[in-house]
PDBML (XML) file of the C-alpha atoms, coordinates in Angstrom:
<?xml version="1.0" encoding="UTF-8" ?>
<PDBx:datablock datablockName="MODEL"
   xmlns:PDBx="http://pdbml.pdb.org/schema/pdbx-v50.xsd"
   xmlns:xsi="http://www.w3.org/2001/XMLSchema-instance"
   xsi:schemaLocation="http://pdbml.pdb.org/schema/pdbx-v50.xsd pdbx-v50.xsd">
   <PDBx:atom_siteCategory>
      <PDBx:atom_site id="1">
         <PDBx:B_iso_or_equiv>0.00</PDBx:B_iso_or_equiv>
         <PDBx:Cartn_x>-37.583</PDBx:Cartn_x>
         <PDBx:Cartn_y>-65.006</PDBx:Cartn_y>
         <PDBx:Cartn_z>26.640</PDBx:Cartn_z>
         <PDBx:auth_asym_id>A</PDBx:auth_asym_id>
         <PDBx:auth_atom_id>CA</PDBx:auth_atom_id>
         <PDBx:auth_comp_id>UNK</PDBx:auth_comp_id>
         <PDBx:auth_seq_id>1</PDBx:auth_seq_id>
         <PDBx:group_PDB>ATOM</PDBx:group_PDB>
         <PDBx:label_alt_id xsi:nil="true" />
         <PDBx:label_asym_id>A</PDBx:label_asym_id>
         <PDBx:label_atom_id>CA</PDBx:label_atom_id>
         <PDBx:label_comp_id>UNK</PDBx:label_comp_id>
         <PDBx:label_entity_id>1</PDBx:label_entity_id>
         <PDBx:label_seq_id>1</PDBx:label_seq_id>
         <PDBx:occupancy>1.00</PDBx:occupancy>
         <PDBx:pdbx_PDB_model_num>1</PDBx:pdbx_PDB_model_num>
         <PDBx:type_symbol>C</PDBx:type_symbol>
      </PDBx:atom_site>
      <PDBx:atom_site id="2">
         <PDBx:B_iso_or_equiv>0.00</PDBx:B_iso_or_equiv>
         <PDBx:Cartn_x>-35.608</PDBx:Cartn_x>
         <PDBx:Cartn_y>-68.088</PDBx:Cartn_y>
         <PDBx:Cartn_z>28.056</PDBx:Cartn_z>
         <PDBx:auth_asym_id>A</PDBx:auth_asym_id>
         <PDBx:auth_atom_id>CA</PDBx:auth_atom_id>
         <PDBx:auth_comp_id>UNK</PDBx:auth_comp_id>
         <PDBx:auth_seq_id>2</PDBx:auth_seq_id>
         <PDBx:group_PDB>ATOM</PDBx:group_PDB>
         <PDBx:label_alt_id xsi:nil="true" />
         <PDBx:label_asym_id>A</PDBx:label_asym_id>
         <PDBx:label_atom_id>CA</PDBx:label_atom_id>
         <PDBx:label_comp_id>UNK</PDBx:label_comp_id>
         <PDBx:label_entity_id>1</PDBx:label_entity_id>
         <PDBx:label_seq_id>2</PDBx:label_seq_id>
         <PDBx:occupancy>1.00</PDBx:occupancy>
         <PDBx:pdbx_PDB_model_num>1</PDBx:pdbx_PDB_model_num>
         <PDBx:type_symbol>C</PDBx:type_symbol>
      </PDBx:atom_site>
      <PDBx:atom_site id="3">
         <PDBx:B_iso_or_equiv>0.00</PDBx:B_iso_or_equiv>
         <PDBx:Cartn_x>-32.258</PDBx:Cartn_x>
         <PDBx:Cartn_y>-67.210</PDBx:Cartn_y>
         <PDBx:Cartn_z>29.327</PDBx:Cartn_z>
         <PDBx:auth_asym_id>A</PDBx:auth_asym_id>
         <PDBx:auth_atom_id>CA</PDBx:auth_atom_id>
         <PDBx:auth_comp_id>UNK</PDBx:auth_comp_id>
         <PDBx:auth_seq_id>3</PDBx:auth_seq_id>
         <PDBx:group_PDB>ATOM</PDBx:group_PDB>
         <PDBx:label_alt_id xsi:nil="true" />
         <PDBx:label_asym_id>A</PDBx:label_asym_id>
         <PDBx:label_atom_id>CA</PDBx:label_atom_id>
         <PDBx:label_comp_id>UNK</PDBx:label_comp_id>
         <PDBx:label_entity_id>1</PDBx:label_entity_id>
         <PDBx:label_seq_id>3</PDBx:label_seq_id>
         <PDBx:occupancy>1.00</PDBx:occupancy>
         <PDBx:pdbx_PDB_model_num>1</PDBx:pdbx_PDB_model_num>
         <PDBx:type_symbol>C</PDBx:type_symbol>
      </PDBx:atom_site>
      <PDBx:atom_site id="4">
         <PDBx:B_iso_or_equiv>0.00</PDBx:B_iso_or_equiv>
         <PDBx:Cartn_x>-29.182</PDBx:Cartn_x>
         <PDBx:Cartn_y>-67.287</PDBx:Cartn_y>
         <PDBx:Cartn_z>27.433</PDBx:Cartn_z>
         <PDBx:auth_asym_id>A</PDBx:auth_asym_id>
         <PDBx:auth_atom_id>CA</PDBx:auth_atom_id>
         <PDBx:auth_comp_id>UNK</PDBx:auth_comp_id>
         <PDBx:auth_seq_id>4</PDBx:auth_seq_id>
         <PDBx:group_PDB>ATOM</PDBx:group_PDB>
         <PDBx:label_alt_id xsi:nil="true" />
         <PDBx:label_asym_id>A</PDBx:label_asym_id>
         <PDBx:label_atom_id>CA</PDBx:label_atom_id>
         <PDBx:label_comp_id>UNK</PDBx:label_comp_id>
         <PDBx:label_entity_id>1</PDBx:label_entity_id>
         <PDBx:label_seq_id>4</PDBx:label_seq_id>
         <PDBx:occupancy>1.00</PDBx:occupancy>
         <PDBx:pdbx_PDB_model_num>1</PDBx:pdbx_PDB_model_num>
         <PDBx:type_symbol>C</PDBx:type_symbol>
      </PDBx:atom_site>
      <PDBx:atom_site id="5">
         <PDBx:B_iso_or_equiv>0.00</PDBx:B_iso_or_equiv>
         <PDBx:Cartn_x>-27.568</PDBx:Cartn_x>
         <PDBx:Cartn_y>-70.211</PDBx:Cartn_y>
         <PDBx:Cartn_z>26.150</PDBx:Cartn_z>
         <PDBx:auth_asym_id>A</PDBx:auth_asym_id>
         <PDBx:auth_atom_id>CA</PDBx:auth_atom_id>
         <PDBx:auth_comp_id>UNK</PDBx:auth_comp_id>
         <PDBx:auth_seq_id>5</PDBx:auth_seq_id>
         <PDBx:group_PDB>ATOM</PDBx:group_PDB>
         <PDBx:label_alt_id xsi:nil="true" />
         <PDBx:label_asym_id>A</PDBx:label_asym_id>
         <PDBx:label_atom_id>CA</PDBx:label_atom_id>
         <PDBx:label_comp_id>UNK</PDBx:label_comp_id>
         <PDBx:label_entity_id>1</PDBx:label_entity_id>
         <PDBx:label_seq_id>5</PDBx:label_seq_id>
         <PDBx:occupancy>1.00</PDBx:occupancy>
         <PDBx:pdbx_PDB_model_num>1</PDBx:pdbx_PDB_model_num>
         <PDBx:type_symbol>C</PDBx:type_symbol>
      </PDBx:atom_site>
      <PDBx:atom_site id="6">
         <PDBx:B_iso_or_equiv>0.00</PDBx:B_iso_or_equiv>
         <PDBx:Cartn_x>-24.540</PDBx:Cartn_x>
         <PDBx:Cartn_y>-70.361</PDBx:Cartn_y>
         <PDBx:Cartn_z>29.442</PDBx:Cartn_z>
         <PDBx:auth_asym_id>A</PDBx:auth_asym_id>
         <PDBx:auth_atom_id>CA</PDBx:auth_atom_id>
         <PDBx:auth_comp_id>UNK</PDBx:auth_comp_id>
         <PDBx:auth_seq_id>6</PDBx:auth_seq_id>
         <PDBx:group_PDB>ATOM</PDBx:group_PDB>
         <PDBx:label_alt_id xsi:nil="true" />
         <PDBx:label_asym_id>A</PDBx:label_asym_id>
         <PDBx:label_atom_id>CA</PDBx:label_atom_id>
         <PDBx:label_comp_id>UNK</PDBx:label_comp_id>
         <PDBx:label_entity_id>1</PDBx:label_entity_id>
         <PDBx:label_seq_id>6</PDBx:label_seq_id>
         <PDBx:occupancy>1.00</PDBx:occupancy>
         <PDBx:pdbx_PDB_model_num>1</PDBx:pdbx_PDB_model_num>
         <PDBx:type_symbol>C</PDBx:type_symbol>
      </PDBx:atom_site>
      <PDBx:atom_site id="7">
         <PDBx:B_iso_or_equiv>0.00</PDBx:B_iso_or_equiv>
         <PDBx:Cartn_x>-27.163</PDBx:Cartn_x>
         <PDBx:Cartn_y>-69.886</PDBx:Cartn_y>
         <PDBx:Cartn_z>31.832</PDBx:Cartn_z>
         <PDBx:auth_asym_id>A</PDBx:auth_asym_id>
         <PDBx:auth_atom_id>CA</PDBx:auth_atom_id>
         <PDBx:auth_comp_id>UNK</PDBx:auth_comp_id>
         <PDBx:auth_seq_id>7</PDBx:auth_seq_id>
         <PDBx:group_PDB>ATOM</PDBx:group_PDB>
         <PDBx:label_alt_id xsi:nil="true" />
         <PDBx:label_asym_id>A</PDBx:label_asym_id>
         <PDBx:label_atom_id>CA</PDBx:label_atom_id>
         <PDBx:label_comp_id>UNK</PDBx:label_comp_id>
         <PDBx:label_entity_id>1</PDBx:label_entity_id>
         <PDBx:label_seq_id>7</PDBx:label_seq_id>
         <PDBx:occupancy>1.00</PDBx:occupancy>
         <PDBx:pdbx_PDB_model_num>1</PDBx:pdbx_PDB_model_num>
         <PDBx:type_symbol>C</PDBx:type_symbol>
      </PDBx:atom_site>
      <PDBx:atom_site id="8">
         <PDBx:B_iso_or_equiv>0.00</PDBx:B_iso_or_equiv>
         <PDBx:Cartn_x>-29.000</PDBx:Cartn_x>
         <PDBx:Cartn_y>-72.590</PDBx:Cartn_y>
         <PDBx:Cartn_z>30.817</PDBx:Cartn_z>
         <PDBx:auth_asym_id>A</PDBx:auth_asym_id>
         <PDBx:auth_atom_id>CA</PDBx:auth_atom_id>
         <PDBx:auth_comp_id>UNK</PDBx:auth_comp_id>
         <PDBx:auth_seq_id>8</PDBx:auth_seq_id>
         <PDBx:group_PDB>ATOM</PDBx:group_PDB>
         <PDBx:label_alt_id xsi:nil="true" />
         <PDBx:label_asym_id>A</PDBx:label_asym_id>
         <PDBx:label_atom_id>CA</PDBx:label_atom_id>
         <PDBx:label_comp_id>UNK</PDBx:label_comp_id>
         <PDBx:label_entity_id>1</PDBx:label_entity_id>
         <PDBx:label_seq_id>8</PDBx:label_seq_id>
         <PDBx:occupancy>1.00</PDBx:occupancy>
         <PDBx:pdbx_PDB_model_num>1</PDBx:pdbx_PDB_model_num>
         <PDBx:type_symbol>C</PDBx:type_symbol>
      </PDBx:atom_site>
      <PDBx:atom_site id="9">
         <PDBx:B_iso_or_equiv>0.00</PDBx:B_iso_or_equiv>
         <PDBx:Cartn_x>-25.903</PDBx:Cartn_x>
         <PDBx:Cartn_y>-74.893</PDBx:Cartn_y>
         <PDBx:Cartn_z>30.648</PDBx:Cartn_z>
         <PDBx:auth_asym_id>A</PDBx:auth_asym_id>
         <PDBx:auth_atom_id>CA</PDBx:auth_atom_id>
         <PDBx:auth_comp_id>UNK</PDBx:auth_comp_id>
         <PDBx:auth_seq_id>9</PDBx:auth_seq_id>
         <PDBx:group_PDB>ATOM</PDBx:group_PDB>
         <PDBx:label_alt_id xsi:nil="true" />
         <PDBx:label_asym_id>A</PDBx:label_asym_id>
         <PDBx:label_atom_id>CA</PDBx:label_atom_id>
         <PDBx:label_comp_id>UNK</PDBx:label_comp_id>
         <PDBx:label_entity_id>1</PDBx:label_entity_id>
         <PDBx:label_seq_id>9</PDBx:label_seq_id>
         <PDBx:occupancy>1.00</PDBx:occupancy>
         <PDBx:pdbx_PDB_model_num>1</PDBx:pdbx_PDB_model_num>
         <PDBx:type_symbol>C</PDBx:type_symbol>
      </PDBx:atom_site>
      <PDBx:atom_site id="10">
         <PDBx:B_iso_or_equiv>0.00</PDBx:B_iso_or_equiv>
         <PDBx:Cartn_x>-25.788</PDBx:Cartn_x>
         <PDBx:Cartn_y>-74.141</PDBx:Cartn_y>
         <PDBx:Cartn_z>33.931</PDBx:Cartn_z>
         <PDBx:auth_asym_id>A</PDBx:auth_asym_id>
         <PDBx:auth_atom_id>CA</PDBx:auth_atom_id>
         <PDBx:auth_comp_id>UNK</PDBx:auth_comp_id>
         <PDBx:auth_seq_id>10</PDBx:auth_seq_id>
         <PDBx:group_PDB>ATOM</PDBx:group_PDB>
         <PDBx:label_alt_id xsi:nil="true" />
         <PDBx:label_asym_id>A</PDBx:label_asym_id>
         <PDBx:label_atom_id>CA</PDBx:label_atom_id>
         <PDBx:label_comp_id>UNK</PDBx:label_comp_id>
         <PDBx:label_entity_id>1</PDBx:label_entity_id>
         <PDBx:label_seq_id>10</PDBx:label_seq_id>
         <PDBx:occupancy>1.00</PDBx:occupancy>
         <PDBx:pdbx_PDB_model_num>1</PDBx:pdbx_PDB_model_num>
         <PDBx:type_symbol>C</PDBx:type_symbol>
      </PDBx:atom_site>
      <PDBx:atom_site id="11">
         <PDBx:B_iso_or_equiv>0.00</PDBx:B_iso_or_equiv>
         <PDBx:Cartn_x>-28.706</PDBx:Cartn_x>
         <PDBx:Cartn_y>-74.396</PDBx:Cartn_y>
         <PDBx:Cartn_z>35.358</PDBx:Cartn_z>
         <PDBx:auth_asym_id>A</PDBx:auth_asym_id>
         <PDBx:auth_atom_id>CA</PDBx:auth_atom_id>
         <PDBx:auth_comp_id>UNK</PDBx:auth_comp_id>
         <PDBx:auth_seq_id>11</PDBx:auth_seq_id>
         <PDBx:group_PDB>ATOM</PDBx:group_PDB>
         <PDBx:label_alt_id xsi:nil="true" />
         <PDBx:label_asym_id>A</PDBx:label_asym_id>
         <PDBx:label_atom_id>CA</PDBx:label_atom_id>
         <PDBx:label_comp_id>UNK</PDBx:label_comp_id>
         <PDBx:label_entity_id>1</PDBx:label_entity_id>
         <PDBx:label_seq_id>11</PDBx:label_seq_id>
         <PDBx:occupancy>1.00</PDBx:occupancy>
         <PDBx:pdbx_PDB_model_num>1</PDBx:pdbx_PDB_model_num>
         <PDBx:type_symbol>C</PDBx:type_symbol>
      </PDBx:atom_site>
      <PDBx:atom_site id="12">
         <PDBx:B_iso_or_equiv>0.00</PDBx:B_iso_or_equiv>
         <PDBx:Cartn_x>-28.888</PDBx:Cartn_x>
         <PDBx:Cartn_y>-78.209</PDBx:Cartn_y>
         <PDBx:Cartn_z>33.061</PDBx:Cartn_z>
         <PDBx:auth_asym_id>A</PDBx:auth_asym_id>
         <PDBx:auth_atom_id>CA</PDBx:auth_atom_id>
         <PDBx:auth_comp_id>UNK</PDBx:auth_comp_id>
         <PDBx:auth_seq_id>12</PDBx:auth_seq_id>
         <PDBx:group_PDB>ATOM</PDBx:group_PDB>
         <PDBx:label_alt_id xsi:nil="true" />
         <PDBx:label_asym_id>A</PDBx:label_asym_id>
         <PDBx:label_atom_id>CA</PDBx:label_atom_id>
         <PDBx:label_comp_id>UNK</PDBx:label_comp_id>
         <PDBx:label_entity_id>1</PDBx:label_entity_id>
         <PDBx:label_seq_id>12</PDBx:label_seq_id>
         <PDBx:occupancy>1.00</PDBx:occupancy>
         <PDBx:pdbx_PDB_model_num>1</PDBx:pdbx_PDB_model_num>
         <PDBx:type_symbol>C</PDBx:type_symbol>
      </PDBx:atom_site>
      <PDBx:atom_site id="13">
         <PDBx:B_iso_or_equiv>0.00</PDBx:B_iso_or_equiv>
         <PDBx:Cartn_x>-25.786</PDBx:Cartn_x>
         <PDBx:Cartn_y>-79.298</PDBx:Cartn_y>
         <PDBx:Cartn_z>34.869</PDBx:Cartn_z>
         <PDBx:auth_asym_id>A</PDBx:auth_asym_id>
         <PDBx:auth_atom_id>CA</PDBx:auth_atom_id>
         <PDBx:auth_comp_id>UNK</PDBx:auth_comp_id>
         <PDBx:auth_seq_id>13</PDBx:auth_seq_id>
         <PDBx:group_PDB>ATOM</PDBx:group_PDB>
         <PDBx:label_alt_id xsi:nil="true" />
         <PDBx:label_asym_id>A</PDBx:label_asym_id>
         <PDBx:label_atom_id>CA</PDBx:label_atom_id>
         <PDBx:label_comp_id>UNK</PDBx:label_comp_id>
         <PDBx:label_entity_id>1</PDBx:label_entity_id>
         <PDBx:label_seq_id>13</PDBx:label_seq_id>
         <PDBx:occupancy>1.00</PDBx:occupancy>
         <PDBx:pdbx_PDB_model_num>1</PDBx:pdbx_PDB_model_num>
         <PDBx:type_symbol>C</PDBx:type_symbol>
      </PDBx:atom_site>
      <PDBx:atom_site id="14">
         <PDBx:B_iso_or_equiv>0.00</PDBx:B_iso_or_equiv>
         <PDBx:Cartn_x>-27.230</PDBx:Cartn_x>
         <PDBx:Cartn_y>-78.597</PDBx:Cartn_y>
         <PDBx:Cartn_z>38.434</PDBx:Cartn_z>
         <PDBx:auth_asym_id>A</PDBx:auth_asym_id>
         <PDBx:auth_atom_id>CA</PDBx:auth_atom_id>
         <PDBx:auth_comp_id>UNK</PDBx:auth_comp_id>
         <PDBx:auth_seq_id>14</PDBx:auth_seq_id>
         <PDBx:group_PDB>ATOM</PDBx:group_PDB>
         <PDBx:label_alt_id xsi:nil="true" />
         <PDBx:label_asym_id>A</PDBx:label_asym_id>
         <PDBx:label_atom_id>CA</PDBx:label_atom_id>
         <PDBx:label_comp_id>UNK</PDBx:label_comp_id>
         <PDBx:label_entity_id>1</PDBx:label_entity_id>
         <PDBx:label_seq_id>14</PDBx:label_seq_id>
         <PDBx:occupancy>1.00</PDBx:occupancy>
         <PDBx:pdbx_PDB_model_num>1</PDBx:pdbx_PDB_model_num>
         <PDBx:type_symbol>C</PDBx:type_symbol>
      </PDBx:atom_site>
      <PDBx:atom_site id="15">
         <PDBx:B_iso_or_equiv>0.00</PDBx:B_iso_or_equiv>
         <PDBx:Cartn_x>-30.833</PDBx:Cartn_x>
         <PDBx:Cartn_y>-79.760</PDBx:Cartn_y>
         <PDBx:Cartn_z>37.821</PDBx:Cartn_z>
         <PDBx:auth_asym_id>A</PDBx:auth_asym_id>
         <PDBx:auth_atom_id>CA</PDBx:auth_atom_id>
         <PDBx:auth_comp_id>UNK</PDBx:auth_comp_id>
         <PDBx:auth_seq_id>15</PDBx:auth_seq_id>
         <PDBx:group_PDB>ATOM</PDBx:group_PDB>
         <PDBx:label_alt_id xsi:nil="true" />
         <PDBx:label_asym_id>A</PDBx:label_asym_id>
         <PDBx:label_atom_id>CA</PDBx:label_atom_id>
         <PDBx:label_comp_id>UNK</PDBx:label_comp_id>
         <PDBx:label_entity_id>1</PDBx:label_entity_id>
         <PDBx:label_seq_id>15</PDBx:label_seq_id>
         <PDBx:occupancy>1.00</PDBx:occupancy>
         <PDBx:pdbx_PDB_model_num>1</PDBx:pdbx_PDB_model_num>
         <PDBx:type_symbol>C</PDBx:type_symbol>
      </PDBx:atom_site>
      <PDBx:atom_site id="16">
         <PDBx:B_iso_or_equiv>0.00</PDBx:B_iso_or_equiv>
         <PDBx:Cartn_x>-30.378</PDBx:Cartn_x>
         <PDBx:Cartn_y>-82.913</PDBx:Cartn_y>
         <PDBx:Cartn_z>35.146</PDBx:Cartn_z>
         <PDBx:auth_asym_id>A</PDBx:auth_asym_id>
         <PDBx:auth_atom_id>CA</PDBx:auth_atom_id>
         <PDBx:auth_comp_id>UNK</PDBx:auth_comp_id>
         <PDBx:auth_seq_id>16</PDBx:auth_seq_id>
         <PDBx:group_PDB>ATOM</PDBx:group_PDB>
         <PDBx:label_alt_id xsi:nil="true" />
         <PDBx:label_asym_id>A</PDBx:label_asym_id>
         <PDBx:label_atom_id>CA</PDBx:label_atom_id>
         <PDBx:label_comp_id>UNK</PDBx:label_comp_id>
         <PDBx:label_entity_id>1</PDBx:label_entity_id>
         <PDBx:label_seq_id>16</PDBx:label_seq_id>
         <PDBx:occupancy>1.00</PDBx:occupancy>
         <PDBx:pdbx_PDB_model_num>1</PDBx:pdbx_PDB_model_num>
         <PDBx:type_symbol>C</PDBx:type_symbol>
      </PDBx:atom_site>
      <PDBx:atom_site id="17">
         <PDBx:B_iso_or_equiv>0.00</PDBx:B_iso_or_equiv>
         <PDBx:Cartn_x>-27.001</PDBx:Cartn_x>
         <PDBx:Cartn_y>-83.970</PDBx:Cartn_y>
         <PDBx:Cartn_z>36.439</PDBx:Cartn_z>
         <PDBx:auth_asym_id>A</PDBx:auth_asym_id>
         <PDBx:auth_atom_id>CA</PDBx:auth_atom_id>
         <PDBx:auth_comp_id>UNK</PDBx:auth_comp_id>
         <PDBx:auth_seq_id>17</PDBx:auth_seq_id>
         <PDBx:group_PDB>ATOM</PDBx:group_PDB>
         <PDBx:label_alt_id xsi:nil="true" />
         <PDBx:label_asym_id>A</PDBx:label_asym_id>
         <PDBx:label_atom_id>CA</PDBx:label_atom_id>
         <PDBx:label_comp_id>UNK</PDBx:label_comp_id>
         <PDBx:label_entity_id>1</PDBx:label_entity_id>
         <PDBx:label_seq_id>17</PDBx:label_seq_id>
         <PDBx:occupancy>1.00</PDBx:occupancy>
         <PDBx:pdbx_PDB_model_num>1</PDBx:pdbx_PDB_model_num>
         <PDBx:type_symbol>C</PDBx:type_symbol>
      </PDBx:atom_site>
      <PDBx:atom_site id="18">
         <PDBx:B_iso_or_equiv>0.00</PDBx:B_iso_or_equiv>
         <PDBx:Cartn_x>-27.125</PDBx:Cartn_x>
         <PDBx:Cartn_y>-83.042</PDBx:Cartn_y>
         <PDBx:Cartn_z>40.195</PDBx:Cartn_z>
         <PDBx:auth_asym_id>A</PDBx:auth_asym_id>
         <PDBx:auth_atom_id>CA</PDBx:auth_atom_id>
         <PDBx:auth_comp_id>UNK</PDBx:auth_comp_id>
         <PDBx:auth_seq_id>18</PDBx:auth_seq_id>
         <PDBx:group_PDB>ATOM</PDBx:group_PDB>
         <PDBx:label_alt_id xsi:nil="true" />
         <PDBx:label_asym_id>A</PDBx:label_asym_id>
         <PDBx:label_atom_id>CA</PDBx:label_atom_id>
         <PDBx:label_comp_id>UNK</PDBx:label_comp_id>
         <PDBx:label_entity_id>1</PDBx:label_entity_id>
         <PDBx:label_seq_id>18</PDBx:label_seq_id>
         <PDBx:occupancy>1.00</PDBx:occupancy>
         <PDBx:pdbx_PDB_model_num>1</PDBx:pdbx_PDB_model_num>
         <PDBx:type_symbol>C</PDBx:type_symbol>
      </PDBx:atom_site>
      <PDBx:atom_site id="19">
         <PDBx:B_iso_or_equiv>0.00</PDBx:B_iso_or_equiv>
         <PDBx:Cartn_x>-22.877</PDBx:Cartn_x>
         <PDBx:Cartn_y>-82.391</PDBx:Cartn_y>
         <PDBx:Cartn_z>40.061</PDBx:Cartn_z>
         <PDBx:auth_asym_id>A</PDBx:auth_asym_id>
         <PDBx:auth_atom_id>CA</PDBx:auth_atom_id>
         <PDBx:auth_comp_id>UNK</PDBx:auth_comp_id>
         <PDBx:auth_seq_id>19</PDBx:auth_seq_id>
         <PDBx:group_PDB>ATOM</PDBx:group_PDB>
         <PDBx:label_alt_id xsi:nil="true" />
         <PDBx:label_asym_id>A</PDBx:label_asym_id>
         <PDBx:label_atom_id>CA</PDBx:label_atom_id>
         <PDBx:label_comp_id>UNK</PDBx:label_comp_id>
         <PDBx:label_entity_id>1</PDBx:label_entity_id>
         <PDBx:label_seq_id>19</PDBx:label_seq_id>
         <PDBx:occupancy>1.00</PDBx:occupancy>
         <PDBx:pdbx_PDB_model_num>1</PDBx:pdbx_PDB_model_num>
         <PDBx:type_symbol>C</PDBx:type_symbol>
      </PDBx:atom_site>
      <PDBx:atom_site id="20">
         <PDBx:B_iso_or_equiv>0.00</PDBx:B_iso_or_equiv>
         <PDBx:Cartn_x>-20.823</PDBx:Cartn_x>
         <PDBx:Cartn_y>-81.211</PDBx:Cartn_y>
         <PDBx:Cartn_z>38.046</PDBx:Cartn_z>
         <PDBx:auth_asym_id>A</PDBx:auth_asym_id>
         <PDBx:auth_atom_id>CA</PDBx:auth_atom_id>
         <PDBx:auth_comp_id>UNK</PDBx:auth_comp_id>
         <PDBx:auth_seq_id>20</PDBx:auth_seq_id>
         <PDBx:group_PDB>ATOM</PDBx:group_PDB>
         <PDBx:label_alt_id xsi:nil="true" />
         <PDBx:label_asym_id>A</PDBx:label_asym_id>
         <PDBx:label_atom_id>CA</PDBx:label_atom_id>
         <PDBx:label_comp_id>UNK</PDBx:label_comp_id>
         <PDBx:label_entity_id>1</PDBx:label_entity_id>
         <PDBx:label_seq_id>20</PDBx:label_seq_id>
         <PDBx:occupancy>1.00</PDBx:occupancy>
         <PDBx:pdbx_PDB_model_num>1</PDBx:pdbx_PDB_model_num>
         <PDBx:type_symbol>C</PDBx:type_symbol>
      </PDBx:atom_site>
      <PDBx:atom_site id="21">
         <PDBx:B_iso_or_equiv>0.00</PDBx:B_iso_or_equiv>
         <PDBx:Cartn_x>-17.646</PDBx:Cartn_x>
         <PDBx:Cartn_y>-82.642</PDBx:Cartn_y>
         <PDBx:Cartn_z>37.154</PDBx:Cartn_z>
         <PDBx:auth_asym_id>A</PDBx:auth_asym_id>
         <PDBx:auth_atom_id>CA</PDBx:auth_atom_id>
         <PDBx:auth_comp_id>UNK</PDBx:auth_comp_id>
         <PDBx:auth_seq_id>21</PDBx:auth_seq_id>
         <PDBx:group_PDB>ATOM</PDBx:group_PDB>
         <PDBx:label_alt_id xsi:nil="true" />
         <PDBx:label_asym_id>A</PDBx:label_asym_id>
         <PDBx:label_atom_id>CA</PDBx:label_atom_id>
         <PDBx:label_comp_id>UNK</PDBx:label_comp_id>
         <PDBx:label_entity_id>1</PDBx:label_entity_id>
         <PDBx:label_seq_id>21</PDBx:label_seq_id>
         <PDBx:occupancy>1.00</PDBx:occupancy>
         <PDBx:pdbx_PDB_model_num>1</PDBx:pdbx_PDB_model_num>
         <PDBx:type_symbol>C</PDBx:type_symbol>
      </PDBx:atom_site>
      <PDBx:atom_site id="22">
         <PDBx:B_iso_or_equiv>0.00</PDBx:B_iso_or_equiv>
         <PDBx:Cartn_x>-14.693</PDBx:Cartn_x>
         <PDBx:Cartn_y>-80.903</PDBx:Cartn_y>
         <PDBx:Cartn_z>38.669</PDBx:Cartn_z>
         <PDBx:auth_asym_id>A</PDBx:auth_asym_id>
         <PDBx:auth_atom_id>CA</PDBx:auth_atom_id>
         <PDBx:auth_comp_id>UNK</PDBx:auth_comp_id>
         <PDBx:auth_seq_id>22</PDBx:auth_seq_id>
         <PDBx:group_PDB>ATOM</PDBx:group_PDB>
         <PDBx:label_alt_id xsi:nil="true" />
         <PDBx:label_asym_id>A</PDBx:label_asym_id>
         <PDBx:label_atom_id>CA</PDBx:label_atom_id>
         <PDBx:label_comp_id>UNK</PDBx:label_comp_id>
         <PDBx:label_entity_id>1</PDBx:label_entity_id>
         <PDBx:label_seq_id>22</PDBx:label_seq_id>
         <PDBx:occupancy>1.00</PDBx:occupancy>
         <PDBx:pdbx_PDB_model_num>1</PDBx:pdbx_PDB_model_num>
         <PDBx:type_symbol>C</PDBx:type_symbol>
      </PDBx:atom_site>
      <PDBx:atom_site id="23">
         <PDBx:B_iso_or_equiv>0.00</PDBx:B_iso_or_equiv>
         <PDBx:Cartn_x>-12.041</PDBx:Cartn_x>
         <PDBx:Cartn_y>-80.007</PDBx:Cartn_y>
         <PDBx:Cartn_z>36.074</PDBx:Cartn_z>
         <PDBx:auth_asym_id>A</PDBx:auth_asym_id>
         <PDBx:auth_atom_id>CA</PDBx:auth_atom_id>
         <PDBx:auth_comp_id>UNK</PDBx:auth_comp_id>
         <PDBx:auth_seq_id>23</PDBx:auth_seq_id>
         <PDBx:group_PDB>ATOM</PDBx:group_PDB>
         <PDBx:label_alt_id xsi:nil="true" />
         <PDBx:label_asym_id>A</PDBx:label_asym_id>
         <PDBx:label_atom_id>CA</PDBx:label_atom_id>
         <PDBx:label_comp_id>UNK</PDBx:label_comp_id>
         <PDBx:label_entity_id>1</PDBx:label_entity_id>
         <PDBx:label_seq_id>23</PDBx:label_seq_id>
         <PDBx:occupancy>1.00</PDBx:occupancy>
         <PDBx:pdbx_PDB_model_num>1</PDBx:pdbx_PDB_model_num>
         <PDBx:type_symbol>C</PDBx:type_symbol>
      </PDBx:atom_site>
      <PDBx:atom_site id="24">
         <PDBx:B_iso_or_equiv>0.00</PDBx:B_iso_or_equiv>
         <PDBx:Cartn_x>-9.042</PDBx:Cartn_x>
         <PDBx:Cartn_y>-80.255</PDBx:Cartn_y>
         <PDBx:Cartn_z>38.728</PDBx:Cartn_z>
         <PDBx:auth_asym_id>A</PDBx:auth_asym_id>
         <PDBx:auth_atom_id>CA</PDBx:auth_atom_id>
         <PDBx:auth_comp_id>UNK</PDBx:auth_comp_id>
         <PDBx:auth_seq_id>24</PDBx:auth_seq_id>
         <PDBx:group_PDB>ATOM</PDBx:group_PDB>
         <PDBx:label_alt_id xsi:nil="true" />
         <PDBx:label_asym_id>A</PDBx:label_asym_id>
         <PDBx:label_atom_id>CA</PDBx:label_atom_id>
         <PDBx:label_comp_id>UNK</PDBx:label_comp_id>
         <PDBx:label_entity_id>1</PDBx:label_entity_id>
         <PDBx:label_seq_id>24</PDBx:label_seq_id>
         <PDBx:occupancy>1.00</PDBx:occupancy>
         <PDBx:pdbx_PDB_model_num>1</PDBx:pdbx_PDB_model_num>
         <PDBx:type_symbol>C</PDBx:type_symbol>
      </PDBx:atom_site>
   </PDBx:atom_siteCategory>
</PDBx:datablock>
């Protein structure tokens, strides 16, 4: 199966986005 629906989130901010967006 794919992995669950936070990894993923996850791993689409580091690989589509390159940073995140620090919330502080």
């Amino acid at each position: 199966q794919s992995k669950g629906h936070a990894l993923r989130i996850a791993v689409l901010c580091l690989s589509l986005l390159a940073a995140c967006t620090s919330q502080t």
